[in-house]
N, C-alpha and C. Protein backbone atom coordinates (compact mmCIF):
# COMPACT_ATOMS: atom_id res chain seq x y z
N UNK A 1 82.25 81.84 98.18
CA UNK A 1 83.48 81.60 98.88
C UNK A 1 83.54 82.53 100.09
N UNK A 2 83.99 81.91 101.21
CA UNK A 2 84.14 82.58 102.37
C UNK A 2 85.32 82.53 103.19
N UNK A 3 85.65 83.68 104.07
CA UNK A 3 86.76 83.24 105.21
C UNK A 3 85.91 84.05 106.24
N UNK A 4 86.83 83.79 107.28
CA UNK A 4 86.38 83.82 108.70
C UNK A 4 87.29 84.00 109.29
N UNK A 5 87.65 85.40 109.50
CA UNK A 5 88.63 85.74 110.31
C UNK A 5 88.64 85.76 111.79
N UNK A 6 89.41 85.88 112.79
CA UNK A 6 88.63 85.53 113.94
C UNK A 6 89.33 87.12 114.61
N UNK A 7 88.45 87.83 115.10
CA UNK A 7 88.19 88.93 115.65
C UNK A 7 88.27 89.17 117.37
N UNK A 8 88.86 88.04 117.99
CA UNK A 8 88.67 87.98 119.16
C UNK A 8 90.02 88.82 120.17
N UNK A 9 91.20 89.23 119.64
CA UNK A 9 92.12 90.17 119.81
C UNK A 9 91.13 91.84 119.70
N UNK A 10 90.62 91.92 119.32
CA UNK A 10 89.37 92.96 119.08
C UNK A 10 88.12 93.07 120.07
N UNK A 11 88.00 91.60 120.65
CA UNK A 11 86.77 92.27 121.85
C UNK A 11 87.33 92.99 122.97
N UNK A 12 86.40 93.61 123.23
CA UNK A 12 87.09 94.44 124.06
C UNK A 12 88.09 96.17 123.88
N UNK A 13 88.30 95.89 122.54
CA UNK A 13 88.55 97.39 122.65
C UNK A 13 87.87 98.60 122.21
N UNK A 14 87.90 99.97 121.98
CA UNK A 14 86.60 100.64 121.72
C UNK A 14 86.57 101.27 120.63
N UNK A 15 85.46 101.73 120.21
CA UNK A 15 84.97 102.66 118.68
C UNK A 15 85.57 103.73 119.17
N UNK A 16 86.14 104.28 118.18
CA UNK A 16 86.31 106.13 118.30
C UNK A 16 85.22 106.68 119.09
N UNK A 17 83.82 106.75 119.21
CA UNK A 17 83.19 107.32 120.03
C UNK A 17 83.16 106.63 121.37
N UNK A 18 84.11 105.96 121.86
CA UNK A 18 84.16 105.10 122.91
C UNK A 18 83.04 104.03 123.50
N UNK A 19 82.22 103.38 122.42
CA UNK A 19 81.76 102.65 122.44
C UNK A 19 82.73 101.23 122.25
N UNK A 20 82.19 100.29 123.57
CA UNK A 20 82.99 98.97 123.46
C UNK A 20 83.24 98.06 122.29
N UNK A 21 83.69 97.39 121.91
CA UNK A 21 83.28 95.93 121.09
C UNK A 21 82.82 94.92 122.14
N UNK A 22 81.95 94.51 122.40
CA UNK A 22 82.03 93.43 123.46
C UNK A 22 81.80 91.99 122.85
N UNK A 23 81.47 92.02 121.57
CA UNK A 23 81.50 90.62 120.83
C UNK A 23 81.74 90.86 119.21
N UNK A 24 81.81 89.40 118.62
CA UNK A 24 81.56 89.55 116.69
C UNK A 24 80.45 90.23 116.69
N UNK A 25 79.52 90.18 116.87
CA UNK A 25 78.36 90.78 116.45
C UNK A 25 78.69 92.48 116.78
N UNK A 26 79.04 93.04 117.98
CA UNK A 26 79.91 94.26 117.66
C UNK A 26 80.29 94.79 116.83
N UNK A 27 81.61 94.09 116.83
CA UNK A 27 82.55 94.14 115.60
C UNK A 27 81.89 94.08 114.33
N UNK A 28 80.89 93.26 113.70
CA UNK A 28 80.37 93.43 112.74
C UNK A 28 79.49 94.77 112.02
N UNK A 29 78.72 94.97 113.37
CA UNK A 29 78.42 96.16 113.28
C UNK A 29 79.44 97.67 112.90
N UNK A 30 79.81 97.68 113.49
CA UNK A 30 81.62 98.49 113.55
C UNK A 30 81.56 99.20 112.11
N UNK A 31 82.10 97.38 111.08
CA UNK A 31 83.04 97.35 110.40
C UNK A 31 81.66 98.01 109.07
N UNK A 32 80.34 97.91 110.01
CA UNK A 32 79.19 98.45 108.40
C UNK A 32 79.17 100.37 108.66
N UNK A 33 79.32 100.40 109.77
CA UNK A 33 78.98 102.30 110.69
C UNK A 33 80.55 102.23 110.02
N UNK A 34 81.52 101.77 110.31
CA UNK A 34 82.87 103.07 110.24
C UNK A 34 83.59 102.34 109.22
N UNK A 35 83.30 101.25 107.93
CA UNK A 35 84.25 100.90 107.23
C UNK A 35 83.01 100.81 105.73
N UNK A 36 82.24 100.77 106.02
CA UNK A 36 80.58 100.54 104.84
C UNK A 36 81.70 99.06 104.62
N UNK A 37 81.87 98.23 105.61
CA UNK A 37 81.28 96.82 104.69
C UNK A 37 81.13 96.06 105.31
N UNK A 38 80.52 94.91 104.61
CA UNK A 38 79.00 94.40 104.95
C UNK A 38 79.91 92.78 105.46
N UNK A 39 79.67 92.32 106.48
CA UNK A 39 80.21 91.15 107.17
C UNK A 39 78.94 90.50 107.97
N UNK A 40 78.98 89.17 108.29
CA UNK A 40 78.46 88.63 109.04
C UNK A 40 79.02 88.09 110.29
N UNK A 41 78.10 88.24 111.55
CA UNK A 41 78.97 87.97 112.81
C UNK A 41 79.14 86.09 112.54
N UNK A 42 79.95 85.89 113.14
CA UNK A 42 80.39 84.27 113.20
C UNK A 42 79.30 83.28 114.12
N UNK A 43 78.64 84.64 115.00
CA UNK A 43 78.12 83.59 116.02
C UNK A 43 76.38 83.34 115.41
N UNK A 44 76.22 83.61 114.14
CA UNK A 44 75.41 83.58 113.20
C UNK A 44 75.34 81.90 112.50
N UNK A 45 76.83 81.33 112.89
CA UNK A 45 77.52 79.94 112.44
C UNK A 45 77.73 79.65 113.09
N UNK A 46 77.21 79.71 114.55
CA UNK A 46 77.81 78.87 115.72
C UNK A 46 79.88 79.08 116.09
N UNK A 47 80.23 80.31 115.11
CA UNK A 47 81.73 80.34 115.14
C UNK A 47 82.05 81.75 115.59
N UNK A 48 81.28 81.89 116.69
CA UNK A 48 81.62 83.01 117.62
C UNK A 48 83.20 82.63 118.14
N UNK A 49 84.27 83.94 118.34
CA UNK A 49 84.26 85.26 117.67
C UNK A 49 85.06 85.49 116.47
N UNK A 50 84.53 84.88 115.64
CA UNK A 50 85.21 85.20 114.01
C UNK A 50 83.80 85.83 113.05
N UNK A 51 83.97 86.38 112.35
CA UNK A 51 83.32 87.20 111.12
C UNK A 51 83.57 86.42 109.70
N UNK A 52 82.41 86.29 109.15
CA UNK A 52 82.27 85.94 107.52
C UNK A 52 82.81 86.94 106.68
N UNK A 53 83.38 86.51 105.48
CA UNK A 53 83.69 87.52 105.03
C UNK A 53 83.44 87.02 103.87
N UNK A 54 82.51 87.28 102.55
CA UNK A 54 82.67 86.73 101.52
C UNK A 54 83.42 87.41 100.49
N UNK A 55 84.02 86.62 99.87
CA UNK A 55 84.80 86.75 98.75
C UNK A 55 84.74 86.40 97.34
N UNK A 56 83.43 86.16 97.19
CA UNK A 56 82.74 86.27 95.74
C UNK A 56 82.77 87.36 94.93
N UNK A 57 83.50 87.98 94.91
CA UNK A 57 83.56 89.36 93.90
C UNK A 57 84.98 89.86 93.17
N UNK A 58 84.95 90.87 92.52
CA UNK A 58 86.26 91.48 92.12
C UNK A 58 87.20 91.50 92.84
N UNK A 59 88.61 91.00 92.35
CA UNK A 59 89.77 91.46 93.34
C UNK A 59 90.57 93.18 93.45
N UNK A 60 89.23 93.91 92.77
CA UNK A 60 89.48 95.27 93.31
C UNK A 60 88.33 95.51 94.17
N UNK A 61 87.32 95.15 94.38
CA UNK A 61 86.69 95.60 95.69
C UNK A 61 87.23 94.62 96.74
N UNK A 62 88.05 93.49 96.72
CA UNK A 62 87.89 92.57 98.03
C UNK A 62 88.85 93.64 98.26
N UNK A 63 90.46 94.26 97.38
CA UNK A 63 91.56 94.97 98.12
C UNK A 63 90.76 96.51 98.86
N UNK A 64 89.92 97.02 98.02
CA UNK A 64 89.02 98.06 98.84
C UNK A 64 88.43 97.71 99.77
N UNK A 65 88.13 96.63 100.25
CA UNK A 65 87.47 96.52 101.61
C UNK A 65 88.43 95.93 102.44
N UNK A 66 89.75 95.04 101.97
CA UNK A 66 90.88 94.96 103.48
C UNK A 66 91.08 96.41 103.67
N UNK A 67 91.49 97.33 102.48
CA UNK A 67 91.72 98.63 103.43
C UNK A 67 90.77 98.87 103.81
N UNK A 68 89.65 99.41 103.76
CA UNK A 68 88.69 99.77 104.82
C UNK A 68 88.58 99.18 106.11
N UNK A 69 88.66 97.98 106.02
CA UNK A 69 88.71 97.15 107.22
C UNK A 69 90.25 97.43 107.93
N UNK A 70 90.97 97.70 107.73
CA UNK A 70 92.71 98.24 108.36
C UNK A 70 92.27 99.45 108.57
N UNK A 71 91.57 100.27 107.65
CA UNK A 71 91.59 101.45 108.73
C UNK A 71 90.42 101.67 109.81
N UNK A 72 89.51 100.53 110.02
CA UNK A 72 88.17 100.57 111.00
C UNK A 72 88.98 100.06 112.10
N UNK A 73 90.28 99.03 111.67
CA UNK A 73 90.99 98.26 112.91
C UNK A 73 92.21 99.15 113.84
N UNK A 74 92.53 99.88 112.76
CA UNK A 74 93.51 100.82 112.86
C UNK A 74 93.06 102.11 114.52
N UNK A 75 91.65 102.36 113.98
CA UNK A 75 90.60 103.03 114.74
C UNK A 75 90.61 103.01 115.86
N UNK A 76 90.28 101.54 116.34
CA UNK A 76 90.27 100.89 117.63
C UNK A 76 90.76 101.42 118.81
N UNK A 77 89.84 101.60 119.91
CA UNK A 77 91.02 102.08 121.18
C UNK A 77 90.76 100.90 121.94
């Protein structure tokens, strides 16, 4: 099971070390360096700029990884 959030309010702004986002594939990266979890860019599915997100697992790691992911977004400059 998957969603695909779309990340495109997000290009464009920067990592804490002031590195850009300039695409999903960015952002994907991002979310493995400053959140440890593991996403696929969209444009991997032709569904550039949204991110895979699977949801095959426990509903205590999916709630551990929205927070991680709120605070990688939170981050953002």
């Amino acid at each position: 099971f998957y969603l695909y959030p779309n990340c495109s309010a997000l290009i464009g702004r920067r990592r804490p070390d002031g590195t850009p986002i300039g695409s999903d594939d960015d952002f994907s990266l991002y979310l493995l360096d400053q959140a440890r979890v593991a996403v696929v860019q969209g444009s991997a599915y032709g569904l550039s700029p949204h991110f895979r997100i699977s949801i095959a697992t426990s509903m205590d790691l999916i709630e551990k990884a929205i927070g991680r992911i709120a605070e990688a977004v939170e981050a953002l400059r």
